[in-house]
Protein backbone atom coordinates (compact mmCIF):
# COMPACT_ATOMS: atom_id res chain seq x y z
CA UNK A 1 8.14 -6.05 5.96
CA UNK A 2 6.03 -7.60 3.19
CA UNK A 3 8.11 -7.42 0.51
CA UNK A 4 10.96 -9.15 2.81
CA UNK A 5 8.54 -11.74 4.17
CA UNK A 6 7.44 -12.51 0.37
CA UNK A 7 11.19 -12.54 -0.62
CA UNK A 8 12.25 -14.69 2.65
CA UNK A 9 9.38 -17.38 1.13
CA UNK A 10 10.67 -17.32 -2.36
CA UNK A 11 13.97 -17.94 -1.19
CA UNK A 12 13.32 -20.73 0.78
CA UNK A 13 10.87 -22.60 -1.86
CA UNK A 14 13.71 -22.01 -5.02
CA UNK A 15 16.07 -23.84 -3.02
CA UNK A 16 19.46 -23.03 -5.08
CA UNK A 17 18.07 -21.14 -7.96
CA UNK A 18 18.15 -17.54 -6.71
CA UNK A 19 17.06 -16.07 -10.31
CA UNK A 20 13.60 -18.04 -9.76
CA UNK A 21 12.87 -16.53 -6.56
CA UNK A 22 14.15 -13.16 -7.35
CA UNK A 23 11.31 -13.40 -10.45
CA UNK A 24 8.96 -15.17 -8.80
CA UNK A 25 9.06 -12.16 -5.79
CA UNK A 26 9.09 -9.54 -8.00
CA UNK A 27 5.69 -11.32 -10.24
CA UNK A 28 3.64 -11.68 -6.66
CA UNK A 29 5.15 -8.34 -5.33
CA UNK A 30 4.76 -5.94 -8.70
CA UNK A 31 1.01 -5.73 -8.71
CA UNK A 32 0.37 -5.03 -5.24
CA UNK A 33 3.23 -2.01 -5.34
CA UNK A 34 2.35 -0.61 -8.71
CA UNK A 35 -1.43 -0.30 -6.91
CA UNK A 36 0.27 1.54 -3.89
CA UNK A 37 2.38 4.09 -5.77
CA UNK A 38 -0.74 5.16 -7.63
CA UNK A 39 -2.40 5.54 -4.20
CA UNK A 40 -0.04 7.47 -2.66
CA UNK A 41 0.59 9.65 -6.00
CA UNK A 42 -3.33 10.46 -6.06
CA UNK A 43 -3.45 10.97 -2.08
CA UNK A 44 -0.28 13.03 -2.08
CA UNK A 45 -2.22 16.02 -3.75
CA UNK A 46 -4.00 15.97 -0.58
CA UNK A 47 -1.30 17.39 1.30
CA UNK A 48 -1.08 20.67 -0.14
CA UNK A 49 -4.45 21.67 -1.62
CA UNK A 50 -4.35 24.60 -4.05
CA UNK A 51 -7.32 26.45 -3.45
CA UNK A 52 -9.32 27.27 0.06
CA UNK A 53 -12.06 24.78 -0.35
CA UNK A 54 -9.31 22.06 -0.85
CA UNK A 55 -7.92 23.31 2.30
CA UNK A 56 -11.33 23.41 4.08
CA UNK A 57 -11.63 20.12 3.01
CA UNK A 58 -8.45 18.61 4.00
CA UNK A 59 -8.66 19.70 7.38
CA UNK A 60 -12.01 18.32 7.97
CA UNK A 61 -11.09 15.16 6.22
CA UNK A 62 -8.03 15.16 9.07
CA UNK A 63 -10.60 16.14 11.58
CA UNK A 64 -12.89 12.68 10.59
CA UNK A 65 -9.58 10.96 10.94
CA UNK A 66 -9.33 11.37 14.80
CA UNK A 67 -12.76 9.28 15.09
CA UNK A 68 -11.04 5.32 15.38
CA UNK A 69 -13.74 3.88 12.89
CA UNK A 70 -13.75 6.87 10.60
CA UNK A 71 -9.88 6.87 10.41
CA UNK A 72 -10.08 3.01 9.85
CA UNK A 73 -12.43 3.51 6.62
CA UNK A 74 -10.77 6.40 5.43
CA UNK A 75 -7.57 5.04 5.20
CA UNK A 76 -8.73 1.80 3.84
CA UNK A 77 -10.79 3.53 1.21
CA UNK A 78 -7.64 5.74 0.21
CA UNK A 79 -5.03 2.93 0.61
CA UNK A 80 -6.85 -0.78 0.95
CA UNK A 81 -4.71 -3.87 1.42
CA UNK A 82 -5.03 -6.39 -1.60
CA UNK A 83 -2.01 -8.52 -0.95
CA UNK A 84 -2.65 -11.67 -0.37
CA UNK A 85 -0.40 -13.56 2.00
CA UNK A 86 0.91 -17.30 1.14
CA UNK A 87 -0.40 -19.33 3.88
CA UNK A 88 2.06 -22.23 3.14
C-alpha cells in the first residue's frame, strides 16, 4: 500500500515524464525499505531460536505480545514506522 500510494503521487506530480517519477519513487521509497529488510532479517532469527533459553525467551516475548500496549511497543521497537507521508 505505501509503496503504491508513494508511486500513485509521483506519477501524478511528473506529469508525462514517467522516468522522473519512477526515480523519484524509488529515492523516497529506498531508505525506508532497505531499514525494513534489515528489521525483518534481524527479527527473523527470532522464529527459530537455537538453543532453550532462546526458546524460553521467544515464547515469553510472544506471551508479552498478547497484552494490547505491550504488543504495541514491542512491535514498534522491533519494526518502527519512519516513513514519512507527503501531505500534498
Amino acid at each position: 500500500m505505501l509503496g503504491a500510494y508513494v508511486l500513485a503521487r509521483e506519477l501524478d506530480r511528473a506529469g508525462d515524464d514517467i522516468a522522473r517519477a519512477f526515480s523519484v519513487y524509488e529515492q523516497r521509497l529506498r531508505p525506508y525499505m532497505l531499514r525494513q529488510q534489515h528489521a525483518a532479517a534481524r527479527f527473523a532469527g527470532s522464529f527459530a531460536p537455537k538453543t532453550a533459553l532462546g526458546i524460553r525467551v521467544r515464547d515469553a516475548v510472544v506471551n508479552l505480545m498478547n497484552i494490547p500496549a505491550v504488543g504495541t511497543l514491542l512491535v514498534r521497537s522491533m519494526f518502527g514506522n519512519s516513513f514519512r507521508f507527503p501531505l500534498e
